[in-house]
PDB file of N, CA and C in Angstrom:
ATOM      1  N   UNK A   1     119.391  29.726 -46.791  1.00  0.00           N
ATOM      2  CA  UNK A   1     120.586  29.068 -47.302  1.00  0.00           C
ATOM      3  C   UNK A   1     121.242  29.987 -48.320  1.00  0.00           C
ATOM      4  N   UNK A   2     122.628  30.198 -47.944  1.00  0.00           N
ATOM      5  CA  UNK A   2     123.355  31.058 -48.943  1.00  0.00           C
ATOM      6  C   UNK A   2     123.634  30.194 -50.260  1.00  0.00           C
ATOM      7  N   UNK A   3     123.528  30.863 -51.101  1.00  0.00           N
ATOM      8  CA  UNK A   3     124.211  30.631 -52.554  1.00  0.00           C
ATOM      9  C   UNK A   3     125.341  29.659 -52.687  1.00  0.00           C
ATOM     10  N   UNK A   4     126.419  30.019 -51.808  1.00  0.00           N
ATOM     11  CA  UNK A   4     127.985  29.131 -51.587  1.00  0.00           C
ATOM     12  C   UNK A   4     127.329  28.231 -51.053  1.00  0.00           C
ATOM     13  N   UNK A   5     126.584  27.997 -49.845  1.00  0.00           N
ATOM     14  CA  UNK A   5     126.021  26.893 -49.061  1.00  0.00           C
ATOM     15  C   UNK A   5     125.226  26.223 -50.061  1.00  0.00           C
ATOM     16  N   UNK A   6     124.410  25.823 -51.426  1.00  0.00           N
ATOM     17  CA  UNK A   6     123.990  25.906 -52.091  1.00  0.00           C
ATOM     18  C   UNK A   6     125.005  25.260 -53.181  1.00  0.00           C
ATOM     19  N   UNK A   7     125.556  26.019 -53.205  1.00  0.00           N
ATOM     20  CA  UNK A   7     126.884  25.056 -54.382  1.00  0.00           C
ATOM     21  C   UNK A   7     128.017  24.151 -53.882  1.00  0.00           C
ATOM     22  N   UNK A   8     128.049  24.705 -52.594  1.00  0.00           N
ATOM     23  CA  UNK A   8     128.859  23.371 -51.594  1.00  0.00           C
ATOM     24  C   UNK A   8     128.168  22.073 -51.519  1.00  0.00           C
ATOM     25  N   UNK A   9     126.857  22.275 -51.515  1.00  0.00           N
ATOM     26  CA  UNK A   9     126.240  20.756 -51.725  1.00  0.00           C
ATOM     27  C   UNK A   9     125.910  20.277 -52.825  1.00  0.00           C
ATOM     28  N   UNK A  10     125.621  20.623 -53.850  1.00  0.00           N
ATOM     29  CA  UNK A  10     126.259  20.470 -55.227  1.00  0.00           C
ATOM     30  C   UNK A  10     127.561  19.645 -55.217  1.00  0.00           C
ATOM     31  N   UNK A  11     128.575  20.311 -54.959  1.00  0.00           N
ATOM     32  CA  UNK A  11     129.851  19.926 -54.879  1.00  0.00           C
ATOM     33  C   UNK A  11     130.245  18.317 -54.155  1.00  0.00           C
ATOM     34  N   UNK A  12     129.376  18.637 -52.736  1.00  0.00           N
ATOM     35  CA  UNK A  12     129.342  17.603 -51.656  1.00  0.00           C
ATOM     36  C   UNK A  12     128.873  16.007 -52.788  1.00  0.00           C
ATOM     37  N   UNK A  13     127.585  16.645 -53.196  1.00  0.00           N
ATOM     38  CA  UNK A  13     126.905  15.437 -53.948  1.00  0.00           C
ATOM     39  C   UNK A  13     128.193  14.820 -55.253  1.00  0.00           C
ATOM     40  N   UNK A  14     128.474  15.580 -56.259  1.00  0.00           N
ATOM     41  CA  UNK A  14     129.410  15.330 -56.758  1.00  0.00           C
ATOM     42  C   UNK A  14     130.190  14.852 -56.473  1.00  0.00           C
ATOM     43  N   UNK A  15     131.161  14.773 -55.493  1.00  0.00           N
ATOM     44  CA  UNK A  15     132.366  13.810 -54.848  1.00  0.00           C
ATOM     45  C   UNK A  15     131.437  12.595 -54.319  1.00  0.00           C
ATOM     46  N   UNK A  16     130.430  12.340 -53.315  1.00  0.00           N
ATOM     47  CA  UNK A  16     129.987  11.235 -53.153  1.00  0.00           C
ATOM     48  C   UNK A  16     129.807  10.574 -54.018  1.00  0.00           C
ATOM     49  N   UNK A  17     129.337  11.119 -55.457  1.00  0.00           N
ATOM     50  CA  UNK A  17     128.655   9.881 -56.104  1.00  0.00           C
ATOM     51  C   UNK A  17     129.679   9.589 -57.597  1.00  0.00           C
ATOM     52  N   UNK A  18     130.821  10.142 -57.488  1.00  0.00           N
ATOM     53  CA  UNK A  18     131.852  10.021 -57.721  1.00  0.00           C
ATOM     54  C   UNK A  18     132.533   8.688 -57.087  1.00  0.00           C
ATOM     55  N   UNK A  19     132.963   8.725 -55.568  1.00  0.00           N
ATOM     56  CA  UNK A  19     133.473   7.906 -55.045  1.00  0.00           C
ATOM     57  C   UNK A  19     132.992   6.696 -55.020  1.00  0.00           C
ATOM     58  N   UNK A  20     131.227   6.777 -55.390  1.00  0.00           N
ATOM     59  CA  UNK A  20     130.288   5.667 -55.032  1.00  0.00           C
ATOM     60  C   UNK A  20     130.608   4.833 -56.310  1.00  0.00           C
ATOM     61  N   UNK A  21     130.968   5.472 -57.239  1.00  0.00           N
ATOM     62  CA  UNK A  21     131.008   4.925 -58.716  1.00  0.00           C
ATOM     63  C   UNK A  21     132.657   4.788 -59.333  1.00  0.00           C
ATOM     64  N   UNK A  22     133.368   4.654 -57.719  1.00  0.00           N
ATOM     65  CA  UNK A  22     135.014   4.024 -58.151  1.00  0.00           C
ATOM     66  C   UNK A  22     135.488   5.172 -58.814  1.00  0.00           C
ATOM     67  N   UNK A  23     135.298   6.847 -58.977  1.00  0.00           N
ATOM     68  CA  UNK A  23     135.720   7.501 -60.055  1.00  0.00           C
ATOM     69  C   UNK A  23     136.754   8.613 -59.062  1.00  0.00           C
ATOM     70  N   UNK A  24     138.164   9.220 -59.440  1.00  0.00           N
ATOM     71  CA  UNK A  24     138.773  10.171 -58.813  1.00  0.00           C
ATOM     72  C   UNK A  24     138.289  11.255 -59.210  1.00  0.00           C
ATOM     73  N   UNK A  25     138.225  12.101 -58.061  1.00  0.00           N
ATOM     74  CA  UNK A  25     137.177  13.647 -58.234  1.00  0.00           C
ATOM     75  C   UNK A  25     138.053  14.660 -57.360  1.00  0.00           C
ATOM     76  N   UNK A  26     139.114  15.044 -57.750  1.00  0.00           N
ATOM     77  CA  UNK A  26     140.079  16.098 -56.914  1.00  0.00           C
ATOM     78  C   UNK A  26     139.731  17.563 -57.360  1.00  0.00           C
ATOM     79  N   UNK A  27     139.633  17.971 -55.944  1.00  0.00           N
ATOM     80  CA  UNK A  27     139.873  19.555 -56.038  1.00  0.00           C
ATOM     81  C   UNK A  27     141.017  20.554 -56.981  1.00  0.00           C
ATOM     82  N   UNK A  28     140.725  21.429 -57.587  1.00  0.00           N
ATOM     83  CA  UNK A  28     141.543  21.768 -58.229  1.00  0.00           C
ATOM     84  C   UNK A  28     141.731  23.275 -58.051  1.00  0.00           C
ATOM     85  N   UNK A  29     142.857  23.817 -57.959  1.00  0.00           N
ATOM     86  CA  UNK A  29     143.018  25.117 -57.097  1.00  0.00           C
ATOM     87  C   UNK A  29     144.691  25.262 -58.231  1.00  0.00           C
ATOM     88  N   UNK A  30     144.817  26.659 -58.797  1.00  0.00           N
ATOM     89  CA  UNK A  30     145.748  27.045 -59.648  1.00  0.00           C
ATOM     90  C   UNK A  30     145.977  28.449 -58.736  1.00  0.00           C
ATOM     91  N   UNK A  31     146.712  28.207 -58.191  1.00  0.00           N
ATOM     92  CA  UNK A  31     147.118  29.711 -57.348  1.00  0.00           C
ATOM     93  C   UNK A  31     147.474  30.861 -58.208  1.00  0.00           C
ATOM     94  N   UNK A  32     147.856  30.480 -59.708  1.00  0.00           N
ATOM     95  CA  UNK A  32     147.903  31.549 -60.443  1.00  0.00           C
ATOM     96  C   UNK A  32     146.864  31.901 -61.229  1.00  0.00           C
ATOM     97  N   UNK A  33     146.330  31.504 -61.600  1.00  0.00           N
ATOM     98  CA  UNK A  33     145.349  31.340 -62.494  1.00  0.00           C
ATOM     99  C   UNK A  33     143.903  31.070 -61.702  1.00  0.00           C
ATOM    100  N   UNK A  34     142.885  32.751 -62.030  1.00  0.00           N
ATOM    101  CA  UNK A  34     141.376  32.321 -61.787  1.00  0.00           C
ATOM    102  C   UNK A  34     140.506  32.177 -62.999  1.00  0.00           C
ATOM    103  N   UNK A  35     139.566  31.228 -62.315  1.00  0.00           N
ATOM    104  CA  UNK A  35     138.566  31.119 -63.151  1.00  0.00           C
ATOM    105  C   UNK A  35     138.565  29.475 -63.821  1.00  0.00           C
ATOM    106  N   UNK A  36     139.865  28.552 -63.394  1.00  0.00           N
ATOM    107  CA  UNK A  36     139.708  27.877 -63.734  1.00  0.00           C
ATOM    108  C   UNK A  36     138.319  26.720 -62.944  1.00  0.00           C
ATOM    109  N   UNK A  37     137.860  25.606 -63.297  1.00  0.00           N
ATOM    110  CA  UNK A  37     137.297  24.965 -63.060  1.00  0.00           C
ATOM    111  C   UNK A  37     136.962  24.533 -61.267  1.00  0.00           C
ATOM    112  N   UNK A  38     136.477  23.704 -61.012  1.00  0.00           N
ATOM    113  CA  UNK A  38     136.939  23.423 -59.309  1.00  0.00           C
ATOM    114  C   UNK A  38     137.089  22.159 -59.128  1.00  0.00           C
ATOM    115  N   UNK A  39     136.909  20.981 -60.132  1.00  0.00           N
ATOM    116  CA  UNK A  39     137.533  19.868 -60.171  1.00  0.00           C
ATOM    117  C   UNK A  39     137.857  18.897 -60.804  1.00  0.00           C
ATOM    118  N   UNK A  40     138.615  18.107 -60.800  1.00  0.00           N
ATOM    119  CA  UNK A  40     139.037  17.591 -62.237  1.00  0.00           C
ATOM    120  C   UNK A  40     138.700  15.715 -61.560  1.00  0.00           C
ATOM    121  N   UNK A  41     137.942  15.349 -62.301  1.00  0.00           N
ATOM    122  CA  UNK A  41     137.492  13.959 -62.458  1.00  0.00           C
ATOM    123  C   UNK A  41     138.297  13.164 -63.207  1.00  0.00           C
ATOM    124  N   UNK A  42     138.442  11.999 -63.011  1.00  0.00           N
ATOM    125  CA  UNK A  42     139.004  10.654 -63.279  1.00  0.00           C
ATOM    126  C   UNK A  42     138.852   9.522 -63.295  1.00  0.00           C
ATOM    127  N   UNK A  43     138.424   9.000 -64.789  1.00  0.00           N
ATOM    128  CA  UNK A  43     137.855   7.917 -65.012  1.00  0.00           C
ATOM    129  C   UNK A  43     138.562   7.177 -66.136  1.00  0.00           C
ATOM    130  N   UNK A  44     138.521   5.785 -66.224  1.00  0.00           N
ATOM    131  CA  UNK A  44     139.189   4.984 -66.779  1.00  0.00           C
ATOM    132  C   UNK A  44     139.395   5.159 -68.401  1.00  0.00           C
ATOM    133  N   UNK A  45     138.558   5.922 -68.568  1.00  0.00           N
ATOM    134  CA  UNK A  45     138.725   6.387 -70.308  1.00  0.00           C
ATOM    135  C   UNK A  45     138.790   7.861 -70.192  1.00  0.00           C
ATOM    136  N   UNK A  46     138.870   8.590 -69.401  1.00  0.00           N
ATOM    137  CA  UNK A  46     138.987  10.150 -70.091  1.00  0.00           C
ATOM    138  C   UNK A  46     139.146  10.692 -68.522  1.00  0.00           C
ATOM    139  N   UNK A  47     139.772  12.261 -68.229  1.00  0.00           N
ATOM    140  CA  UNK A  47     139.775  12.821 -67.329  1.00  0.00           C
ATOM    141  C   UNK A  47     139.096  14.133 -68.034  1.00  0.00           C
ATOM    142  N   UNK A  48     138.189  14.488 -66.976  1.00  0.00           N
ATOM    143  CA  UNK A  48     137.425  15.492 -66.857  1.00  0.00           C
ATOM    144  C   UNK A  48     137.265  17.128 -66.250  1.00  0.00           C
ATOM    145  N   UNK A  49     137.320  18.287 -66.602  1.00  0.00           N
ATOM    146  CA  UNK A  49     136.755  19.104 -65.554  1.00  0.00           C
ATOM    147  C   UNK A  49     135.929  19.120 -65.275  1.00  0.00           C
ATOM    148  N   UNK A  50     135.248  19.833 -64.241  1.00  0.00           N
ATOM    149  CA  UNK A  50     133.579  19.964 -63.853  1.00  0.00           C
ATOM    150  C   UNK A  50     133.793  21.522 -62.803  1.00  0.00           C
ATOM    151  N   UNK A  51     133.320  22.393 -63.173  1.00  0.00           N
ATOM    152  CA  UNK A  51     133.056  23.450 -62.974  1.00  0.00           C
ATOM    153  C   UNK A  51     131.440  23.522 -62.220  1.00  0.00           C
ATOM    154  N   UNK A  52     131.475  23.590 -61.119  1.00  0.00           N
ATOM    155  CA  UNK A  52     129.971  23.598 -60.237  1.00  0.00           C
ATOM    156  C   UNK A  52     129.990  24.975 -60.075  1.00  0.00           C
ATOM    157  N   UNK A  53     128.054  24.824 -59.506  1.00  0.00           N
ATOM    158  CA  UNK A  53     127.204  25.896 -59.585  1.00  0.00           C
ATOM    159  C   UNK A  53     126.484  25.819 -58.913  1.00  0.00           C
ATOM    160  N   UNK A  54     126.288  26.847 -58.218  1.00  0.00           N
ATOM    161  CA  UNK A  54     124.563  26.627 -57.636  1.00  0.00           C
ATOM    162  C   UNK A  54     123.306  26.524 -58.486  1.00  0.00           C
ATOM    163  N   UNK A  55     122.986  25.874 -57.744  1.00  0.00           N
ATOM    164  CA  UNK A  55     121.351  25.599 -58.679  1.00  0.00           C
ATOM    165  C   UNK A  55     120.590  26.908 -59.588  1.00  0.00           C
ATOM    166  N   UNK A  56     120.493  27.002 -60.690  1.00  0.00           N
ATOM    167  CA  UNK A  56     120.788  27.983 -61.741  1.00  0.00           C
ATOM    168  C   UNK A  56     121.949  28.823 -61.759  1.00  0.00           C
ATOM    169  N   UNK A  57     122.798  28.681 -61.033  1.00  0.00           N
ATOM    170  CA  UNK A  57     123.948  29.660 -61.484  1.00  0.00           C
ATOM    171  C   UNK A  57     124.399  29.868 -62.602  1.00  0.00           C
ATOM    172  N   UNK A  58     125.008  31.207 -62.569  1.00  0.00           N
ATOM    173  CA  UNK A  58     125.788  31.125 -64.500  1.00  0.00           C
ATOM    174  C   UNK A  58     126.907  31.393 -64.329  1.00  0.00           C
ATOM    175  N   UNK A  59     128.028  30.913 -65.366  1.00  0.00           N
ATOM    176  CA  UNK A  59     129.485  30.947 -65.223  1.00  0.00           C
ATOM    177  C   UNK A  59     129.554  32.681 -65.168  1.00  0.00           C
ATOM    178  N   UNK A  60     130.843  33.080 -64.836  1.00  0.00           N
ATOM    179  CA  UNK A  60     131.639  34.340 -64.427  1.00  0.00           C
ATOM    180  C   UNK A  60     131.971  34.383 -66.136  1.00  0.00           C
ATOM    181  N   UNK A  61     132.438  35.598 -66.456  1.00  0.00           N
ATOM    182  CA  UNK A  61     133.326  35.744 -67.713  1.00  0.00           C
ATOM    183  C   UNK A  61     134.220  35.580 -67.814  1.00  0.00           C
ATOM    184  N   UNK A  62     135.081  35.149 -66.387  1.00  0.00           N
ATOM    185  CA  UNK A  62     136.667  35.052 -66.476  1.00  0.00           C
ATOM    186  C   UNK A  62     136.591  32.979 -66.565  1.00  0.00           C
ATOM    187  N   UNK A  63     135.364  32.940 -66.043  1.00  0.00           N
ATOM    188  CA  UNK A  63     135.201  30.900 -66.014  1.00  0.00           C
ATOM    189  C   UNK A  63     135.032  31.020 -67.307  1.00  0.00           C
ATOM    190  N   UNK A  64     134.010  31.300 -68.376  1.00  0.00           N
ATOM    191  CA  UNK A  64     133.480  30.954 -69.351  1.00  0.00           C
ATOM    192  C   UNK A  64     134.930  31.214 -70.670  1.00  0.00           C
ATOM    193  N   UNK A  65     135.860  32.108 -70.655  1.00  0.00           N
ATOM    194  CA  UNK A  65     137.254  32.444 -70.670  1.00  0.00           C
ATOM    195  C   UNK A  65     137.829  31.278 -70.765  1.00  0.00           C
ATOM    196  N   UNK A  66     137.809  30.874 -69.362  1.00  0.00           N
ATOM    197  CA  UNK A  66     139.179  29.697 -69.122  1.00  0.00           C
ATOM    198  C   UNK A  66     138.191  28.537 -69.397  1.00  0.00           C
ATOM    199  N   UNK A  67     137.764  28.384 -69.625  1.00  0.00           N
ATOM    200  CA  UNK A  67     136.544  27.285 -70.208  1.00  0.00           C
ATOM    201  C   UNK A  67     136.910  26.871 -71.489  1.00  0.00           C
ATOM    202  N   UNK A  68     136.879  27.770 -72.333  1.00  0.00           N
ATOM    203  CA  UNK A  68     137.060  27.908 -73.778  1.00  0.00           C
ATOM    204  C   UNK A  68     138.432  27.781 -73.964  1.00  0.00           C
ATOM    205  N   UNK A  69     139.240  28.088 -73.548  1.00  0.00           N
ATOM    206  CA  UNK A  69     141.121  27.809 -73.413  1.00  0.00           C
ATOM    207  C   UNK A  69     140.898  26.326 -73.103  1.00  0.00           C
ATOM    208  N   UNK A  70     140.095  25.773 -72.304  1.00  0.00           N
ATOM    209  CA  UNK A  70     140.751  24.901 -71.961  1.00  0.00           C
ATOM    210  C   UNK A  70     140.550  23.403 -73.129  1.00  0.00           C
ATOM    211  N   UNK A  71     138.922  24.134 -73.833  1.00  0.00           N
ATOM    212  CA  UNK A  71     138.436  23.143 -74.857  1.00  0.00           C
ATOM    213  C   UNK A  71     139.406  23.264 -75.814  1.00  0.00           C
ATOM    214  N   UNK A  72     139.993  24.415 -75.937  1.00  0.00           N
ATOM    215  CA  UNK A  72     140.834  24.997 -77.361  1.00  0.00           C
ATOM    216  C   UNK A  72     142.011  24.024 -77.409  1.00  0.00           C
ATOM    217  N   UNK A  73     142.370  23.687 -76.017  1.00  0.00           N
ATOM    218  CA  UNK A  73     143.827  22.831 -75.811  1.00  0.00           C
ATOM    219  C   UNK A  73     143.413  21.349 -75.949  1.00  0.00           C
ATOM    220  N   UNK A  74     142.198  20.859 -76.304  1.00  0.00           N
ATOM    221  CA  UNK A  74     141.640  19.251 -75.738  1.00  0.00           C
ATOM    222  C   UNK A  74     141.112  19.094 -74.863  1.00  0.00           C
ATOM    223  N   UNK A  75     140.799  20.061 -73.889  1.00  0.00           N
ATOM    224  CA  UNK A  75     140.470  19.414 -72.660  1.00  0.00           C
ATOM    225  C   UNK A  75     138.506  19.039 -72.702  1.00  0.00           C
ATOM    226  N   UNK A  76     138.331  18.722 -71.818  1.00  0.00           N
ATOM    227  CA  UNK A  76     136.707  18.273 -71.984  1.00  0.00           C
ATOM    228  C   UNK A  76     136.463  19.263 -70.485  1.00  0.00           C
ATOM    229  N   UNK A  77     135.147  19.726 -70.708  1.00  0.00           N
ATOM    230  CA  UNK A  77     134.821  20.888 -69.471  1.00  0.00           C
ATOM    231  C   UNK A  77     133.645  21.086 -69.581  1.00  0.00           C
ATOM    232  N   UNK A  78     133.107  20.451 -67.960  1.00  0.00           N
ATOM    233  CA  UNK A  78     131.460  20.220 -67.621  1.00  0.00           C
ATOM    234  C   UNK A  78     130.848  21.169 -67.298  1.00  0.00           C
ATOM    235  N   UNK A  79     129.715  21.778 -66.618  1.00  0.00           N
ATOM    236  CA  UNK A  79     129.007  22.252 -65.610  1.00  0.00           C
ATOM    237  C   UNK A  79     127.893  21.700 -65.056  1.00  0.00           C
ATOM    238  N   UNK A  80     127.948  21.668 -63.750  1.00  0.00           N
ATOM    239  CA  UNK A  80     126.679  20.599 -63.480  1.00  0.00           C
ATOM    240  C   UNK A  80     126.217  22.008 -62.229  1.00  0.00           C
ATOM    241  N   UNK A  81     124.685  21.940 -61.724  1.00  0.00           N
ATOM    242  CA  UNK A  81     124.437  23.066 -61.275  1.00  0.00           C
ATOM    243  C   UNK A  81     123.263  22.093 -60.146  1.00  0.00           C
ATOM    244  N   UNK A  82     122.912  21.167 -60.486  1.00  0.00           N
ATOM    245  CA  UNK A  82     122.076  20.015 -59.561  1.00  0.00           C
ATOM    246  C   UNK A  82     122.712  18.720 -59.619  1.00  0.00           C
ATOM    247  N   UNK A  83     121.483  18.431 -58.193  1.00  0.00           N
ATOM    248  CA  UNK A  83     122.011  16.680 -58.591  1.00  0.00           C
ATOM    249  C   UNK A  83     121.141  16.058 -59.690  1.00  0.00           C
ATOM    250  N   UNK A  84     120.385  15.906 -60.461  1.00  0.00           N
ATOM    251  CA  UNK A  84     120.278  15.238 -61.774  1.00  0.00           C
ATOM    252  C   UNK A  84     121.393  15.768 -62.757  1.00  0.00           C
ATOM    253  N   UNK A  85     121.935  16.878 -62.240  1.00  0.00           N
ATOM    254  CA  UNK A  85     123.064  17.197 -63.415  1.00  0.00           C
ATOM    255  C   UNK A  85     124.302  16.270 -63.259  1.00  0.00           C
ATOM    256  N   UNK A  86     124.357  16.488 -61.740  1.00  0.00           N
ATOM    257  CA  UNK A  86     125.926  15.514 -61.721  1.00  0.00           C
ATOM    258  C   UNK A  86     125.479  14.188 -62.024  1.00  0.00           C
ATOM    259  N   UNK A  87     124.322  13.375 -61.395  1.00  0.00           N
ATOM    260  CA  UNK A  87     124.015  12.258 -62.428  1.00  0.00           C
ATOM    261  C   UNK A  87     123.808  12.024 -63.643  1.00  0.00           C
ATOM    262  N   UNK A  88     123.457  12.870 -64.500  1.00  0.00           N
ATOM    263  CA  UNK A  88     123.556  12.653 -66.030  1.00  0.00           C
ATOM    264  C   UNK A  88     125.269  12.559 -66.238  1.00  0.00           C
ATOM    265  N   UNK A  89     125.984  13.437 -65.765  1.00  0.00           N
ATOM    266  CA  UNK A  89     127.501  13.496 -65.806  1.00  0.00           C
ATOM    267  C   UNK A  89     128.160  12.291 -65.617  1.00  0.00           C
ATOM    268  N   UNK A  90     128.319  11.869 -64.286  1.00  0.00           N
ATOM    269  CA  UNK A  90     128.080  10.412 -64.148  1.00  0.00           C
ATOM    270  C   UNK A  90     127.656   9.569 -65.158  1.00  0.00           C
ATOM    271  N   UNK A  91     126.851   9.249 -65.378  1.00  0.00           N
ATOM    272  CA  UNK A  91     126.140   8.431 -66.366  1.00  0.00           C
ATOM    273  C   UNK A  91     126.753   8.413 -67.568  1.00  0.00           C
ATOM    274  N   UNK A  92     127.162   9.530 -67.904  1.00  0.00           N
ATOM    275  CA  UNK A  92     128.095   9.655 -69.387  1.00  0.00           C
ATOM    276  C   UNK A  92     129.268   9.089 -69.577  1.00  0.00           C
ATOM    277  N   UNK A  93     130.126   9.344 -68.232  1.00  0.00           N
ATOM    278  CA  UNK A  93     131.489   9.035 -67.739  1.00  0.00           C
ATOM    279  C   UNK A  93     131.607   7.443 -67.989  1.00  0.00           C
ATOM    280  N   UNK A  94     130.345   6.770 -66.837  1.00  0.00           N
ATOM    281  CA  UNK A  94     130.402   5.400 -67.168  1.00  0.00           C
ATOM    282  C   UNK A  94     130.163   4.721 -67.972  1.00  0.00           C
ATOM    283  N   UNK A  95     129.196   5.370 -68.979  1.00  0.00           N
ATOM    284  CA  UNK A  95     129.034   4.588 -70.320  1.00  0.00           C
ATOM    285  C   UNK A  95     130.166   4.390 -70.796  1.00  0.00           C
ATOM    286  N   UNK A  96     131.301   5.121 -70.656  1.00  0.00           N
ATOM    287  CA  UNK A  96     132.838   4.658 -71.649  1.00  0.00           C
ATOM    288  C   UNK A  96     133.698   3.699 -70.644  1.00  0.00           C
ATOM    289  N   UNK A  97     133.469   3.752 -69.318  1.00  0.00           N
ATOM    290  CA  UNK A  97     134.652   2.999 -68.514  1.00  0.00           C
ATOM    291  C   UNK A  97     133.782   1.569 -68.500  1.00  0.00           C
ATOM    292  N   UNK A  98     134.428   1.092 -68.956  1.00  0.00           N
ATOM    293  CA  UNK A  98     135.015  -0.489 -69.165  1.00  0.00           C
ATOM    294  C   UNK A  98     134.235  -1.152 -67.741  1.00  0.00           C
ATOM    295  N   UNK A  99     133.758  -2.768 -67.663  1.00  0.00           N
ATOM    296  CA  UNK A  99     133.092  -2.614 -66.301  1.00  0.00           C
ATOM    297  C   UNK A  99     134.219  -3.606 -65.710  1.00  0.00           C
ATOM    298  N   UNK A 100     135.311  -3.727 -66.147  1.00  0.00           N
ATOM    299  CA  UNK A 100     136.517  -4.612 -65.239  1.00  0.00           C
ATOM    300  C   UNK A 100     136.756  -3.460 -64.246  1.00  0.00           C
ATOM    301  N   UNK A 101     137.104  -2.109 -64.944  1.00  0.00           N
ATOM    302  CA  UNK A 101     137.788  -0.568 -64.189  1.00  0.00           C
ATOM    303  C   UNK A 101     136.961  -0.499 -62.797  1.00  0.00           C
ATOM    304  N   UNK A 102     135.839  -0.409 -63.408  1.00  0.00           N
ATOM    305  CA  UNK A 102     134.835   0.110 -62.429  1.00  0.00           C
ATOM    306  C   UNK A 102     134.732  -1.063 -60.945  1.00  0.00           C
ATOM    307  N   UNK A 103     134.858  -2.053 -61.568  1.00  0.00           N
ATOM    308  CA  UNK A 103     134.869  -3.274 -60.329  1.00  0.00           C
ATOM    309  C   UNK A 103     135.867  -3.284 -59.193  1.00  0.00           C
ATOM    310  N   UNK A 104     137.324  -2.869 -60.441  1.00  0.00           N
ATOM    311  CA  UNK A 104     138.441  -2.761 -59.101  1.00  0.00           C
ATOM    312  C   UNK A 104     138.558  -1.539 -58.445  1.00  0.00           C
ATOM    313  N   UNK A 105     137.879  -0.469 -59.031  1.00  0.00           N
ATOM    314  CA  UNK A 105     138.150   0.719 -58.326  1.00  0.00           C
ATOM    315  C   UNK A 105     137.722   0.512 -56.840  1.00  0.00           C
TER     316      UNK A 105
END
């Protein structure tokens, strides 16, 4: 199993258990700009990046870069590299959304 094959399911898991938990999880692609994140989450109290990895991967210098720009501006910016990672992530997200949100999603 390649590395990309490897962080594609990472990724895969992330959107499922996203969707499973009512939350928007869009791809995010800046045709000008690399290094940004690969998707931006959406939940009833806060929107998120999440920057995936393969299982131990480490950010690039041009991610870890636009990482830090992006905290500098407000933004909030994850990395999850397994699935107990994207579930702890998860788990954080929902502790703040409200459980009316979560019902109608």
């Amino acid at each position: 199993m390649t590395a990309d094959k490897r962080e594609r399911t990472v990724e895969g898991y992330l959107l499922r258990q996203c969707r499973a938990n009512g939350l928007l999880c869009l791809k995010f692609v800046s045709p000008a700009r690399r290094g940004v994140p690969d998707r931006i989450v959406v939940a009833q109290s806060r929107t998120v990046f999440v920057e995936v990895k393969r299982p131990g991967g480490q950010l690039r210098k041009l991610q870890e870069t636009m990482h830090a720009k992006l905290r500098r501006h407000g933004a909030e910016v994850h990395v999850v590299d397994d699935e107990p990672g994207v579930d702890a992530f998860i788990a954080r997200l929902l502790k703040d959304q409200p459980d009316q949100q979560r019902a109608a999603s």
